[in-house]
N, C-alpha and C. Protein backbone atom coordinates (compact mmCIF):
# COMPACT_ATOMS: atom_id res chain seq x y z
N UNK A 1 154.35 -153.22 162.45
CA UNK A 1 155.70 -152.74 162.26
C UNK A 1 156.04 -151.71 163.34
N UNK A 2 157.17 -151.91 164.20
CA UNK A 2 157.35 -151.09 164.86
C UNK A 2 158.44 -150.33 164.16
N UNK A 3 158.63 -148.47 164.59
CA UNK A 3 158.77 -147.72 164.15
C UNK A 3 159.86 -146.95 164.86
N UNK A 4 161.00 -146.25 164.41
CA UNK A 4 161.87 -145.50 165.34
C UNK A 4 161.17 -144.18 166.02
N UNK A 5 159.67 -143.80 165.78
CA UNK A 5 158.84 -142.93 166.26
C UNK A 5 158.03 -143.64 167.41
N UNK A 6 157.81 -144.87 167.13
CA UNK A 6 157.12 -145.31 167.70
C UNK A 6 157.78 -145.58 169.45
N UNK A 7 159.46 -145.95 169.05
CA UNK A 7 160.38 -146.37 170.30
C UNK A 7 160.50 -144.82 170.89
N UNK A 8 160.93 -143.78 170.15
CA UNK A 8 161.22 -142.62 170.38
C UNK A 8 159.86 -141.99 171.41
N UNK A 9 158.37 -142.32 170.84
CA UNK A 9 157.27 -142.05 171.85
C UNK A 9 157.64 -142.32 172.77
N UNK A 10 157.21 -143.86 173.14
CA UNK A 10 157.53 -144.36 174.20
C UNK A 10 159.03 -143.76 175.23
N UNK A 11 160.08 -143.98 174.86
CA UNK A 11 161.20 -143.07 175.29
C UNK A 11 160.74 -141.52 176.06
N UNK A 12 160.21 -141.30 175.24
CA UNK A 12 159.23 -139.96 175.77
C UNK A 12 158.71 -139.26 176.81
N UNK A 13 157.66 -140.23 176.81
CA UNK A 13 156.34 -140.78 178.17
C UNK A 13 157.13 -141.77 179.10
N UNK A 14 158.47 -142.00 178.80
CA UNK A 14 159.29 -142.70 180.48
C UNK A 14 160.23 -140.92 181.09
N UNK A 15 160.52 -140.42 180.27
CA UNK A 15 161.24 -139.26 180.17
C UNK A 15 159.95 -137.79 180.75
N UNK A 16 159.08 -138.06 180.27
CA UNK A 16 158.26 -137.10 180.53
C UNK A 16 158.73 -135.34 180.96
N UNK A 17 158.77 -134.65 181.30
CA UNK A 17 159.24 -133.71 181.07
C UNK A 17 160.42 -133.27 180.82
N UNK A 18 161.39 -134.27 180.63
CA UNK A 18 162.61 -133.92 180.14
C UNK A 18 163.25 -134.21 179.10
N UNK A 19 161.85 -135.11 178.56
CA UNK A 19 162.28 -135.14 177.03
C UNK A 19 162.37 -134.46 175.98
N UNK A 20 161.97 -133.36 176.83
CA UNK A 20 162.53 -132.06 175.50
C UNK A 20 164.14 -131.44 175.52
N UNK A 21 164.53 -132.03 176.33
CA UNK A 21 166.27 -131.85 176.46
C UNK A 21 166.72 -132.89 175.59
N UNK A 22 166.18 -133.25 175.08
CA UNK A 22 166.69 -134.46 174.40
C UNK A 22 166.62 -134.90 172.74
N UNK A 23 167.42 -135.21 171.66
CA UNK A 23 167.19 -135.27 170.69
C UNK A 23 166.76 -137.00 170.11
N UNK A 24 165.57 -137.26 170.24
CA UNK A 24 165.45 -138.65 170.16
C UNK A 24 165.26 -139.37 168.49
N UNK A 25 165.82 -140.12 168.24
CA UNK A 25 166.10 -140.72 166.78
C UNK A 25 166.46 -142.25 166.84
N UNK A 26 167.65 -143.20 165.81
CA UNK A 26 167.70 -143.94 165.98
C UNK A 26 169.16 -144.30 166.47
N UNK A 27 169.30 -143.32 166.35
CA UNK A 27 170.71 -142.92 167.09
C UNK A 27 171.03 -142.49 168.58
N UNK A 28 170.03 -142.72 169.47
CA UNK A 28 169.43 -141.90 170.36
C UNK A 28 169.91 -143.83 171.18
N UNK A 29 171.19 -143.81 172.22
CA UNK A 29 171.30 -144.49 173.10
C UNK A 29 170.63 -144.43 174.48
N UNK A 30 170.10 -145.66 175.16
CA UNK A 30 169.04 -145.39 176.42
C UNK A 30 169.65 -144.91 177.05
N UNK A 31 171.38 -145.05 177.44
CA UNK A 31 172.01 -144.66 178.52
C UNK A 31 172.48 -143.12 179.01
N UNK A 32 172.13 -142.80 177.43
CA UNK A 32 172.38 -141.63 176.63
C UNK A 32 171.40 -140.78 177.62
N UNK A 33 170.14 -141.06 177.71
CA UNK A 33 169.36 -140.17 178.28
C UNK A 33 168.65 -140.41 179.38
N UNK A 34 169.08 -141.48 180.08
CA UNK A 34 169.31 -141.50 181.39
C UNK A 34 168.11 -142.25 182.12
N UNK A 35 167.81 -143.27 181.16
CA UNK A 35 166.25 -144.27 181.38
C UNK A 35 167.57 -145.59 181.91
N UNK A 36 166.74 -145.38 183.30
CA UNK A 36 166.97 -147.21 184.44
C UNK A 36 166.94 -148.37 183.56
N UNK A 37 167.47 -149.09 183.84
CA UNK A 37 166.94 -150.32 182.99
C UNK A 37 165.55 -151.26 183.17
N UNK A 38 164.83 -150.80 184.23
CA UNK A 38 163.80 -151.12 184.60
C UNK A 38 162.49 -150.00 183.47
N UNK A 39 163.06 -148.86 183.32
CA UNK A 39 162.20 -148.08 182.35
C UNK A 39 162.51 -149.18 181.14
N UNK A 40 164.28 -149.29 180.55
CA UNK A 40 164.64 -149.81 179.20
C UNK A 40 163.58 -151.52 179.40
N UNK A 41 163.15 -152.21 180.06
CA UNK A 41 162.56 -153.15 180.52
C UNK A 41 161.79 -152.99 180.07
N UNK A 42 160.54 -151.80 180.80
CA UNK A 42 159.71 -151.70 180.12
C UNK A 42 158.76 -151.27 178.92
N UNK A 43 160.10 -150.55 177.79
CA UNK A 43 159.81 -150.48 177.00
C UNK A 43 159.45 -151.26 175.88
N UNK A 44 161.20 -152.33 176.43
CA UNK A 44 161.09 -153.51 175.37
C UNK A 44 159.42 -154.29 175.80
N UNK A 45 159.00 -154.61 176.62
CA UNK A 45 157.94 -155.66 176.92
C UNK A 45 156.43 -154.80 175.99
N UNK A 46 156.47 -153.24 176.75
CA UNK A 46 155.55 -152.56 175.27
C UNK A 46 155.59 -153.04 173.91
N UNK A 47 156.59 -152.79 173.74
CA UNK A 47 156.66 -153.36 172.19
C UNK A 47 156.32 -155.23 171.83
N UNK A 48 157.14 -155.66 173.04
CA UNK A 48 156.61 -157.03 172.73
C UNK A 48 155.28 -157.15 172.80
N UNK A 49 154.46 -156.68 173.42
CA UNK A 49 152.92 -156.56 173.41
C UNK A 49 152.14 -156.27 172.63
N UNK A 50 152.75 -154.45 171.82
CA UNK A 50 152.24 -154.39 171.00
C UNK A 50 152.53 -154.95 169.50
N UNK A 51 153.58 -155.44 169.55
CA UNK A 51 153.58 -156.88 168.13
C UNK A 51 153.31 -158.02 168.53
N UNK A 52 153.10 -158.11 169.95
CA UNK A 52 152.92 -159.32 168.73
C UNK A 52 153.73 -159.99 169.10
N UNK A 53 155.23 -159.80 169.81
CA UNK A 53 156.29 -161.07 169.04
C UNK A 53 156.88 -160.94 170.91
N UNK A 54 157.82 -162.32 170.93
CA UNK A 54 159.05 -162.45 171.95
C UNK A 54 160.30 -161.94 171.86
N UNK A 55 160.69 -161.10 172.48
CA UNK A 55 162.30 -160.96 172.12
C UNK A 55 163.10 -162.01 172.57
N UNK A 56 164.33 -162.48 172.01
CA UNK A 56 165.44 -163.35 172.63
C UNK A 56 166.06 -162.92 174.00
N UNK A 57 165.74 -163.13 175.26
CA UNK A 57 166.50 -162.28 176.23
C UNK A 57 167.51 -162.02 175.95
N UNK A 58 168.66 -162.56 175.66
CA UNK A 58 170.21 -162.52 175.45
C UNK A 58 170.20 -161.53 174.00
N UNK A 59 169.53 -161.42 173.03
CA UNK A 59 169.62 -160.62 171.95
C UNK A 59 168.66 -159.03 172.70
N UNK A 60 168.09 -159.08 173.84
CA UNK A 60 167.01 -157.97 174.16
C UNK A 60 168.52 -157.41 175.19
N UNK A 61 169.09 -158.39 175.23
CA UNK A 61 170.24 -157.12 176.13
C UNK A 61 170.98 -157.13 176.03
N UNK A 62 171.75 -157.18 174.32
CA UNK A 62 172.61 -156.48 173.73
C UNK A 62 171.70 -155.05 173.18
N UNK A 63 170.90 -154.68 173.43
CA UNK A 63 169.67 -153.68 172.72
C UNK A 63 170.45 -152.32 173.39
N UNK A 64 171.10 -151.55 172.11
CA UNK A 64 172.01 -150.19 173.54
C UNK A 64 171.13 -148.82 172.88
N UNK A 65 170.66 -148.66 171.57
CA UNK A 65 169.79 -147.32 170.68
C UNK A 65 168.81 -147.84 170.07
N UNK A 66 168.22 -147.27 170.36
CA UNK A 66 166.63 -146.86 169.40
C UNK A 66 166.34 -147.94 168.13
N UNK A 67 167.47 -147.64 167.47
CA UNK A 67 167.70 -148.35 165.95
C UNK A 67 167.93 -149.88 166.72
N UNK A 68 168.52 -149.97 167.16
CA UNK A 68 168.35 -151.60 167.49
C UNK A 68 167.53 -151.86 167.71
N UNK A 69 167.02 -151.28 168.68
CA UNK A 69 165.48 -152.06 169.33
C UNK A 69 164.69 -152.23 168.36
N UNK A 70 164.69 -151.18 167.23
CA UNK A 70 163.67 -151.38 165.91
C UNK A 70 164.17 -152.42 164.82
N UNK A 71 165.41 -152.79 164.92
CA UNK A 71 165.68 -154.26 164.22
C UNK A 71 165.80 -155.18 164.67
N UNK A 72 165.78 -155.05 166.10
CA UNK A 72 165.70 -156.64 166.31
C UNK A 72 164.14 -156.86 166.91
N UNK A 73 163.18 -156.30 166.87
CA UNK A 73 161.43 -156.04 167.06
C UNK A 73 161.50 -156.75 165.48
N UNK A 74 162.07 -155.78 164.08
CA UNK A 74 161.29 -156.24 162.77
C UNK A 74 162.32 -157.88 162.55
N UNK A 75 163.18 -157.77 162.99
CA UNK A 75 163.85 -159.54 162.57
C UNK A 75 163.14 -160.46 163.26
N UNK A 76 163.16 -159.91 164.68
CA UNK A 76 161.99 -161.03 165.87
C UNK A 76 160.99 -161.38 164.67
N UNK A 77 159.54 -160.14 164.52
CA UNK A 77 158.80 -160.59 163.87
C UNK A 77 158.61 -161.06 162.43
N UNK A 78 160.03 -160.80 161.72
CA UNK A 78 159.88 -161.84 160.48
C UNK A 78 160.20 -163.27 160.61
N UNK A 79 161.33 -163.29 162.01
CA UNK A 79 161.21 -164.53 161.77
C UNK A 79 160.36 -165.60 162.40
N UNK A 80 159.01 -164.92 163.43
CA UNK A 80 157.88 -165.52 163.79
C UNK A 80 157.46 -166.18 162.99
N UNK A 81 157.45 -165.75 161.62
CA UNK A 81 156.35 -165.13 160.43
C UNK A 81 156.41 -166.92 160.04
């Protein structure tokens, strides 16, 4: 199960020292805090790795906050299931 802590880490460790300017949640947009889309890239593919699952490209880039990325990770992997 991926986790809005879990996206928010990651978010983090691309941000690295300036993620303490930052209030990260699921409400927390990428553009918002100023991650390339090559960081937003490689977050999504982390997560695909660590579940486990494929994202839909075309559904991976409508992906704009936190909270999305964490429902469409748990819909991906239910509907692997």
């Amino acid at each position: 199960m991926i986790t809005v802590e879990d996206v928010c880490g990651l978010i983090a460790k691309k941000l690295g020292s300036k993620a303490g300017s930052f209030t990260l949640n699921a409400d927390t947009a990428f553009e918002e805090v100023g991650l390339s889309s090559l960081q937003i890239a490689d977050i999504v593919y982390t997560i695909e790795d660590d579940a486990g699952i494929e994202f839909d490209p075309s559904q991976a880039a409508g992906v704009k906050t936190v909270g999305d990325l964490v429902k469409l990770a748990e819909a991906t992997k239910a509907s692997a299931q």
